[in-house]
Every structure is written in C-alpha cells, then in structure tokens.
C-alpha atoms as a PDB file:
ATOM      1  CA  UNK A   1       0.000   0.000   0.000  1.00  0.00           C
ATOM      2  CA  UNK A   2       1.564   3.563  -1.144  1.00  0.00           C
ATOM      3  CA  UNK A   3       2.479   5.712   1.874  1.00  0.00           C
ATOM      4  CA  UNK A   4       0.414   9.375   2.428  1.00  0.00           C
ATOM      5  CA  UNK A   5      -2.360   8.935  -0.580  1.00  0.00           C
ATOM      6  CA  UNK A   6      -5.374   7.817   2.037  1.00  0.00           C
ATOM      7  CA  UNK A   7      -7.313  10.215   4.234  1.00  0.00           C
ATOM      8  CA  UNK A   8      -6.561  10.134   7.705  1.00  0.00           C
ATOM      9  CA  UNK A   9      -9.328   7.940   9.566  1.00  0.00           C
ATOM     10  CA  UNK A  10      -9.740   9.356  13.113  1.00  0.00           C
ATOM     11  CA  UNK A  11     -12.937   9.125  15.367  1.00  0.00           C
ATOM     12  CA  UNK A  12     -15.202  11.965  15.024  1.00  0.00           C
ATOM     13  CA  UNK A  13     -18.538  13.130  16.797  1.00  0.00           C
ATOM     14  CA  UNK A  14     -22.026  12.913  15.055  1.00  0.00           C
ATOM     15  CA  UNK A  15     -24.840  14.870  15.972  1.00  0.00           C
ATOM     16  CA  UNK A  16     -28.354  14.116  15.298  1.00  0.00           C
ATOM     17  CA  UNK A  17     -31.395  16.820  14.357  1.00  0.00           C
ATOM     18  CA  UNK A  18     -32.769  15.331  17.486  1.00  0.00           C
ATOM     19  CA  UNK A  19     -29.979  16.269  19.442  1.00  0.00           C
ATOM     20  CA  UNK A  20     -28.310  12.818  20.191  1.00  0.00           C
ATOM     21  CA  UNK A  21     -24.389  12.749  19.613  1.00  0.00           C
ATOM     22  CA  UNK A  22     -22.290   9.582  19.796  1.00  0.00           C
ATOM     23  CA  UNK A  23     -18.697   9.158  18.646  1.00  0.00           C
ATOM     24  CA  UNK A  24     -18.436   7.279  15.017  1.00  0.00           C
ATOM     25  CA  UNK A  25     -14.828   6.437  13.267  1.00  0.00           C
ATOM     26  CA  UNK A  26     -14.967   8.379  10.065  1.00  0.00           C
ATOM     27  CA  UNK A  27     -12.208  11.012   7.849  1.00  0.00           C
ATOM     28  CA  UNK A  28     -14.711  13.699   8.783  1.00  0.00           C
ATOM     29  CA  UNK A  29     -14.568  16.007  11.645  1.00  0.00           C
ATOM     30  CA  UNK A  30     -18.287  16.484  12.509  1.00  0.00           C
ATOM     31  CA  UNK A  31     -21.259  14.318  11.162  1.00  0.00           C
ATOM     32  CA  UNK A  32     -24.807  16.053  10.754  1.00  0.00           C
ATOM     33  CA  UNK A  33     -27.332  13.292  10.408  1.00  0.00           C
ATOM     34  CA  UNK A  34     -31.353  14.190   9.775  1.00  0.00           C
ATOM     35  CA  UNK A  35     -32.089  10.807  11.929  1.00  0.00           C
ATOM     36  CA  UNK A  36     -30.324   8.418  14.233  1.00  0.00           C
ATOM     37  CA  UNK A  37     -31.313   5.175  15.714  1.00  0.00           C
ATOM     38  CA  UNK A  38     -32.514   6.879  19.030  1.00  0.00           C
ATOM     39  CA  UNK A  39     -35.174   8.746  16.544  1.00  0.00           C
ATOM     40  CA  UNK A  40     -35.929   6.314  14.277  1.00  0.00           C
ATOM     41  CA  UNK A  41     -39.317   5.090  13.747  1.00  0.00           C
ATOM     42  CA  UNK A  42     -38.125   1.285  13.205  1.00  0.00           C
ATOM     43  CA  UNK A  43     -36.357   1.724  16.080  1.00  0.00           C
ATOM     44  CA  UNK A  44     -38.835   3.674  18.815  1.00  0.00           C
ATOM     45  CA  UNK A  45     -42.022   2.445  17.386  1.00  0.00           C
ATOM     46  CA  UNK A  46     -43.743   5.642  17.020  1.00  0.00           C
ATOM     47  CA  UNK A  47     -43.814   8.392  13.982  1.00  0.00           C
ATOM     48  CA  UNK A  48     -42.122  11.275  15.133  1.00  0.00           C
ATOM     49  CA  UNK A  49     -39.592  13.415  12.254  1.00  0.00           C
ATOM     50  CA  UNK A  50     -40.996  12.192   9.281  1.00  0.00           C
ATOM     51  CA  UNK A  51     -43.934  14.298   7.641  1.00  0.00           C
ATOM     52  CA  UNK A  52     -45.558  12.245   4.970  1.00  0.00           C
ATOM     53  CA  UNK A  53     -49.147  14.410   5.007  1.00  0.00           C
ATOM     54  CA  UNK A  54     -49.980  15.721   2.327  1.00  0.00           C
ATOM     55  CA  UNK A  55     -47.668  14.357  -0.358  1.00  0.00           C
ATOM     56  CA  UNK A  56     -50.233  12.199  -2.283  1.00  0.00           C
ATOM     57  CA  UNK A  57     -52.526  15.266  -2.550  1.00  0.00           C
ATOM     58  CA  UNK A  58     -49.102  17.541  -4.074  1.00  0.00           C
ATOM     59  CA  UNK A  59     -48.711  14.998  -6.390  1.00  0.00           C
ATOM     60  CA  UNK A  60     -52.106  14.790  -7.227  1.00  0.00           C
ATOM     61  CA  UNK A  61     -52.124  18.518  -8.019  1.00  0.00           C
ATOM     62  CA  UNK A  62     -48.671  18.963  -9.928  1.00  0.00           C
ATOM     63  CA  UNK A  63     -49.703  15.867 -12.323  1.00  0.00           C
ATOM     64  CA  UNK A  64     -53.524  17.004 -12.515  1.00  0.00           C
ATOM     65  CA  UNK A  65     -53.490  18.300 -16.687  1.00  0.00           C
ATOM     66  CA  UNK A  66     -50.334  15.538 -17.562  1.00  0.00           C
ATOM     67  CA  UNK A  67     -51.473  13.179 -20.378  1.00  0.00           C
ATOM     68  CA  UNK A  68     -49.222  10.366 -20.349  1.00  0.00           C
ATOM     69  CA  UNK A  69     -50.706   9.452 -24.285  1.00  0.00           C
ATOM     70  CA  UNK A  70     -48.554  12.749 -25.449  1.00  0.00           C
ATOM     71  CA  UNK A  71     -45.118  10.626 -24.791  1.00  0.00           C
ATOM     72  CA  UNK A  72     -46.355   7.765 -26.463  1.00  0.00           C
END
C-alpha cells in the first residue's frame, strides 16, 4: 500500500437533528445526520420526524393536466 495517498481515519462526533451525539470512526470532523437510531421510527415504534401528510394530494395537483398518451 503507497504511503500518504489515504485520508486520515480518526474518530469523530455525530450529531443528530434530534440532538443525540455519539462518537463514530470516520475522515470527517463532525457528522450532521437528519435521523439516528434513538429517533428512528423502526427503532422507537412511534412516527415522530418524518412528515408524509400531504404528499399524495401535491402529487395529485402537480400531475392534474399531464397526459401520459402525449409521450407515447
């Protein structure tokens, strides 16, 4: 293996959005993650940080006047 071309792997803190922080081995300094285990639906069992109302009806509305026939 050549000397000096890898980053330098060191431990490094990450933080979550819900305020958890535990210490991860990575070549970054400080890791910003949107959701951890401590947060995580699969994990806790209830729906806390994701927001999923509402998207069907966006869609709905953005694709209202698309006809799919024109691409055919």
């Amino acid at each position: 293996m050549k000397k000096d071309i890898h980053p330098k792997y060191t431990q490094s803190t990450a933080s979550c959005a819900c305020g958890a922080k535990f210490e991860v081995g990575s070549t970054k300094e400080n890791i910003k993650v949107e959701i951890c285990s401590k947060c995580h639906p699969f994990f806790t069992g209830k729906q806390k940080l994701v927001d999923s109302a509402g998207r069907i009806d966006r869609f709905k509305k953005k694709y209202a006047g698309f006809d799919v026939t024109k691409l055919i």
